[in-house]
Protein backbone atom coordinates (compact mmCIF):
# COMPACT_ATOMS: atom_id res chain seq x y z
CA UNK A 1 -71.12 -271.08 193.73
CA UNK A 2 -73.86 -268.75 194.37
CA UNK A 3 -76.09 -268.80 197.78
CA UNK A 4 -78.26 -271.08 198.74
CA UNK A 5 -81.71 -269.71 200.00
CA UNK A 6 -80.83 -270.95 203.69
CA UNK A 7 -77.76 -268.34 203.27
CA UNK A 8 -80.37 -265.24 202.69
CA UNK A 9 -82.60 -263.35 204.93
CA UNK A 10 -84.81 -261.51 203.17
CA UNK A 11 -86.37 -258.05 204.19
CA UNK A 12 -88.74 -255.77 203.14
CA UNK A 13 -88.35 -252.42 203.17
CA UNK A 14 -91.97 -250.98 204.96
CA UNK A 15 -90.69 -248.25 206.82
CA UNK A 16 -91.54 -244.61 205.18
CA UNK A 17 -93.29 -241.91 205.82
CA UNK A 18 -95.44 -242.07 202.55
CA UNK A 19 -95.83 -238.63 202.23
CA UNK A 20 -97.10 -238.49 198.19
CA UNK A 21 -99.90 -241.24 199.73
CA UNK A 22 -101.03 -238.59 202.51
CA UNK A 23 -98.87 -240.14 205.11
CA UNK A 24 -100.72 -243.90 204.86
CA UNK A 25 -98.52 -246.75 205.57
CA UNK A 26 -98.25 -248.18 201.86
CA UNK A 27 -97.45 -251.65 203.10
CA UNK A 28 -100.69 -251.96 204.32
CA UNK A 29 -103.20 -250.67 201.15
CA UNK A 30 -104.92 -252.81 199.33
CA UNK A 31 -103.82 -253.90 196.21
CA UNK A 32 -106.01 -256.97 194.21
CA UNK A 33 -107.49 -257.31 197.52
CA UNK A 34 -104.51 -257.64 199.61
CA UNK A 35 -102.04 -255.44 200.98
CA UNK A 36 -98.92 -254.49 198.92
CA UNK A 37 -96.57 -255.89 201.43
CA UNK A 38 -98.13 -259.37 200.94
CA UNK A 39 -96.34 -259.21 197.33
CA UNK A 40 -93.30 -258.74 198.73
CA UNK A 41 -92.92 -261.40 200.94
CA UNK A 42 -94.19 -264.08 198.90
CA UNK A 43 -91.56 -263.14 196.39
CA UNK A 44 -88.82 -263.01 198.39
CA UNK A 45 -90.14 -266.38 200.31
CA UNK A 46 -89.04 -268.04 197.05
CA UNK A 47 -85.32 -267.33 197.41
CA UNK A 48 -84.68 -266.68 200.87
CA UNK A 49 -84.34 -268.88 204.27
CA UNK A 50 -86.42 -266.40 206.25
CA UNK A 51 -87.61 -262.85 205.75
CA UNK A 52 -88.46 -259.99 207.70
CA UNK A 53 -90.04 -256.56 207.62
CA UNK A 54 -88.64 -253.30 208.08
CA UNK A 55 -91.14 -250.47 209.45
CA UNK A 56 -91.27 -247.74 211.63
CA UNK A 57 -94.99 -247.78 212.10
CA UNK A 58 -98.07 -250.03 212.87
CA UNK A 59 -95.50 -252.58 213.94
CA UNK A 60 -98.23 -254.78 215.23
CA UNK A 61 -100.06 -254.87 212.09
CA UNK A 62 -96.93 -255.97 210.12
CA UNK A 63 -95.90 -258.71 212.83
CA UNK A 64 -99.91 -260.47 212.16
CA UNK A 65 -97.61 -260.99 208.66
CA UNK A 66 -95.68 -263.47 210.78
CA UNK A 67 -92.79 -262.74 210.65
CA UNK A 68 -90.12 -260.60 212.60
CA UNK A 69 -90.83 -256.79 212.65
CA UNK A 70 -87.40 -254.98 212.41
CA UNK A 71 -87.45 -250.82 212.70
CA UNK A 72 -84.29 -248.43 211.79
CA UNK A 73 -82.00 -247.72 214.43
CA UNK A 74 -83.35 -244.70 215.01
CA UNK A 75 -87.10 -243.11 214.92
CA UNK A 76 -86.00 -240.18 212.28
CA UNK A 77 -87.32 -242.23 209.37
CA UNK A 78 -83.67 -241.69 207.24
CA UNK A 79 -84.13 -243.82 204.38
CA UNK A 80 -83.85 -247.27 202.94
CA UNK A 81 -80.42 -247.63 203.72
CA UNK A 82 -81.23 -247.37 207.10
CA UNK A 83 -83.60 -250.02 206.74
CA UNK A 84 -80.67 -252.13 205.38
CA UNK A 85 -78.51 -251.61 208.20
CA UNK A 86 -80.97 -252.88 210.35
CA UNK A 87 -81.86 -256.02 208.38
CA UNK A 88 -77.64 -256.30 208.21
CA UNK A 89 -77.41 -256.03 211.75
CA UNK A 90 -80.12 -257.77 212.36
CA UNK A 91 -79.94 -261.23 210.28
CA UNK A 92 -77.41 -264.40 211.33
CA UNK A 93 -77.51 -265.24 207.59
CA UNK A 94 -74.31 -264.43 204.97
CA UNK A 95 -76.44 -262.34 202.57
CA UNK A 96 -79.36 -259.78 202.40
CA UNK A 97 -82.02 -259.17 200.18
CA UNK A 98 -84.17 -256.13 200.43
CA UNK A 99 -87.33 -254.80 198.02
CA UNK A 100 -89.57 -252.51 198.84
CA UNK A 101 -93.45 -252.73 200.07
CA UNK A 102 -94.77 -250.77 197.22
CA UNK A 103 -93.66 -252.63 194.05
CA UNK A 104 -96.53 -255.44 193.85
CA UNK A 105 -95.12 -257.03 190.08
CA UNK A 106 -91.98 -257.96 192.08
CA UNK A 107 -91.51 -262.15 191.64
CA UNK A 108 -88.93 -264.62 193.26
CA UNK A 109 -88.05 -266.34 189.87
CA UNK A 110 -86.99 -262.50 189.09
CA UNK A 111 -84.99 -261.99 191.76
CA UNK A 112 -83.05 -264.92 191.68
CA UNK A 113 -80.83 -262.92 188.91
CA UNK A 114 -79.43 -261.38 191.98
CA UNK A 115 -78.76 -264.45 194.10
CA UNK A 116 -76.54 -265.47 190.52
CA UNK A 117 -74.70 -262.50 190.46
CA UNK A 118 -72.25 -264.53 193.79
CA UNK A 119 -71.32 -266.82 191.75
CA UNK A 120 -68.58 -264.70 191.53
CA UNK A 121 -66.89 -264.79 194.97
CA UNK A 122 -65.56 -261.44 194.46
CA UNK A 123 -68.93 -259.73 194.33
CA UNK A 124 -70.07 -257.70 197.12
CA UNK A 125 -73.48 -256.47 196.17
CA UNK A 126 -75.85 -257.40 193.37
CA UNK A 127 -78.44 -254.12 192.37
CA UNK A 128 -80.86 -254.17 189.87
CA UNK A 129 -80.17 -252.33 186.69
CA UNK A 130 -83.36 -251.52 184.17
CA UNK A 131 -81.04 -250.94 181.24
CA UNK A 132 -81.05 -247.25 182.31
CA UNK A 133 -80.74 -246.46 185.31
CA UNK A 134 -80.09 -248.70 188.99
CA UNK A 135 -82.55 -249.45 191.26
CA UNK A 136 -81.10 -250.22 194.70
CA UNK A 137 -84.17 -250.73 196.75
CA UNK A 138 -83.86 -254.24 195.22
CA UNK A 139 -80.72 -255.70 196.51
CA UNK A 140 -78.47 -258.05 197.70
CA UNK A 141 -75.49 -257.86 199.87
CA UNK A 142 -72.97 -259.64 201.85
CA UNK A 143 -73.49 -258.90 205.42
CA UNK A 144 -70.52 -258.30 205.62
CA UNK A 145 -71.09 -254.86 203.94
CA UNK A 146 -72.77 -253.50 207.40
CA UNK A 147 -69.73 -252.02 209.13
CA UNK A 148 -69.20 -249.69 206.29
CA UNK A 149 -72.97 -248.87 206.12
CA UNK A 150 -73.11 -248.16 209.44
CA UNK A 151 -70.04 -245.99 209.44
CA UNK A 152 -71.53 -244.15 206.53
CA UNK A 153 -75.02 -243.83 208.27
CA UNK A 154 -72.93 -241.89 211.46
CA UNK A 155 -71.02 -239.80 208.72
CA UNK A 156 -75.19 -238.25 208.17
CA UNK A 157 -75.10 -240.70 204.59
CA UNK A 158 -78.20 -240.95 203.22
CA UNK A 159 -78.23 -241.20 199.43
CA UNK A 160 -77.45 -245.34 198.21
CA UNK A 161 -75.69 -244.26 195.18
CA UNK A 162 -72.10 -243.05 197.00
CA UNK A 163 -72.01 -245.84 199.49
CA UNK A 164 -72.55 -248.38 196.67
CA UNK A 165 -69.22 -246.67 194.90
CA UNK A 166 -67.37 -248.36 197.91
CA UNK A 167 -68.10 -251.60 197.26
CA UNK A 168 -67.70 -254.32 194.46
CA UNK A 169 -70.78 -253.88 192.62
CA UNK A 170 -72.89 -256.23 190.41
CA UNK A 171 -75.37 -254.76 188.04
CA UNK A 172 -78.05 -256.84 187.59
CA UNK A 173 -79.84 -256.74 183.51
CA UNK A 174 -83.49 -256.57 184.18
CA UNK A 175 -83.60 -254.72 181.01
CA UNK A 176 -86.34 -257.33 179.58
CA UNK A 177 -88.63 -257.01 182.95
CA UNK A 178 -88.45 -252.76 183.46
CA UNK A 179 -92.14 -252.74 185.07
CA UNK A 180 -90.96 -254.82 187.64
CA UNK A 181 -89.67 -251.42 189.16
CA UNK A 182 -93.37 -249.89 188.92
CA UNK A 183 -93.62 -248.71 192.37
CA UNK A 184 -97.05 -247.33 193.94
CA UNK A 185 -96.34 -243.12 195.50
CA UNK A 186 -99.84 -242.01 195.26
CA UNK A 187 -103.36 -243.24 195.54
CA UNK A 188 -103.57 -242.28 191.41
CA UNK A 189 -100.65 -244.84 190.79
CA UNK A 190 -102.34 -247.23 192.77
CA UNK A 191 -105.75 -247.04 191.37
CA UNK A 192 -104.05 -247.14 187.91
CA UNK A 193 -102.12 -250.15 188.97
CA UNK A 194 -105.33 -251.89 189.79
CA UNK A 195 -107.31 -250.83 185.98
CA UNK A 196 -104.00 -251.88 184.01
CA UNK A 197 -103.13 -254.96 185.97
CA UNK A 198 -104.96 -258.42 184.65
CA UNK A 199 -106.37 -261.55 186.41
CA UNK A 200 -103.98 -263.84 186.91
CA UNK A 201 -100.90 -262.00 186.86
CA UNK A 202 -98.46 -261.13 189.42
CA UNK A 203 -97.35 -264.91 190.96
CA UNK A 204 -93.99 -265.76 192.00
CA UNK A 205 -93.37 -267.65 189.04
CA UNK A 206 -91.91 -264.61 187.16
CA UNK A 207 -95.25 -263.88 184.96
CA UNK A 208 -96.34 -260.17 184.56
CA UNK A 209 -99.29 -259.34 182.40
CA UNK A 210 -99.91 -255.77 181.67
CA UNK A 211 -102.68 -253.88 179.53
CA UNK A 212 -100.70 -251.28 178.86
């Protein structure tokens, strides 16, 4: 049976350094007239019992969000997976689901394909899969998973892929949906974002309308 949405806390992942934007917290640009976070957590509002932000920076800017503000464990900005530990540690829930500030055509109906990835009991994490390659920024694990996180974290871990190989792993098809995954580096991707983007697109009912 997979999870219900009172069984998920839900985190996004806000806490880079942003160095291809020039060091500007991406969370908080404007995209459409409202900051790229704001995507974020109205997707994962959809599918999740509560949600919280991970960020290392302008914490009290990201708690007017209303919800709990969550940095890493440390102040050496090491990563998303450090970000997960932290919403692992952090959350009372049985599951996790993390995606990052800077993907704005992320929906909930779309990332319920995770959530039904636990219908097999077996399953420890559910990552998206484009059809080519993984993208683990949007993910969901047991919470259970966060002792052997944290033990690779200590080990000076850093890369996602070799700590996923420990676990029983679910790739998720979003073959059909690859522009979900468009994520904003640099103020060119973002200002092309905004010209190829149309009105009315972009909801957490799963619809995506490009011009491309």
């Amino acid at each position: 049976m997979k999870p219900e949405s009172s069984q998920i806390t839900g985190c996004v992942l806000a806490g880079g350094r942003a160095r291809r934007m020039g060091g500007r917290d991406k969370g908080l640009l404007l995209f459409r007239g409202r900051p790229l976070v704001s995507y974020a957590l109205e997707a994962l509002k959809t599918v999740t019992g509560r949600v919280i932000i991970n960020a290392n920076r302008n914490l009290d800017r990201y708690a007017e969000f209303g919800c709990p503000v969550v940095p890493d464990a440390t102040g050496s900005f090491d990563g998303p997976l450090a970000g997960l530990s932290s919403a692992l540690n952090w959350a009372e829930s049985e599951f996790v689901l993390t995606v990052p500030c800077d993907s704005p055509l992320v929906t909930g109906i779309l990332l319920s394909r995770l959530v039904d990835e636990f219908r097999d009991p077996d399953i420890e994490i559910a990552v998206a899969d484009d059809g080519e390659r993984l993208h683990p920024v949007f993910l969901l694990a047991r919470r259970s998973v966060a002792t052997s996180l944290d033990r690779y974290l200590r080990r000076g871990g850093r890369k996602i892929d070799p700590w996923l190989r420990e676990h029983r792993l679910a790739r998720t098809d979003f073959s059909d949906v690859p522009e979900l995954f468009y994520n904003v580096n640099t103020p060119e991707e973002l200002k092309s974002l905004e010209e190829d983007y149309q009105v009315g697109s972009g909801h957490a009912d799963g619809t995506n309308e490009f011009g491309r």
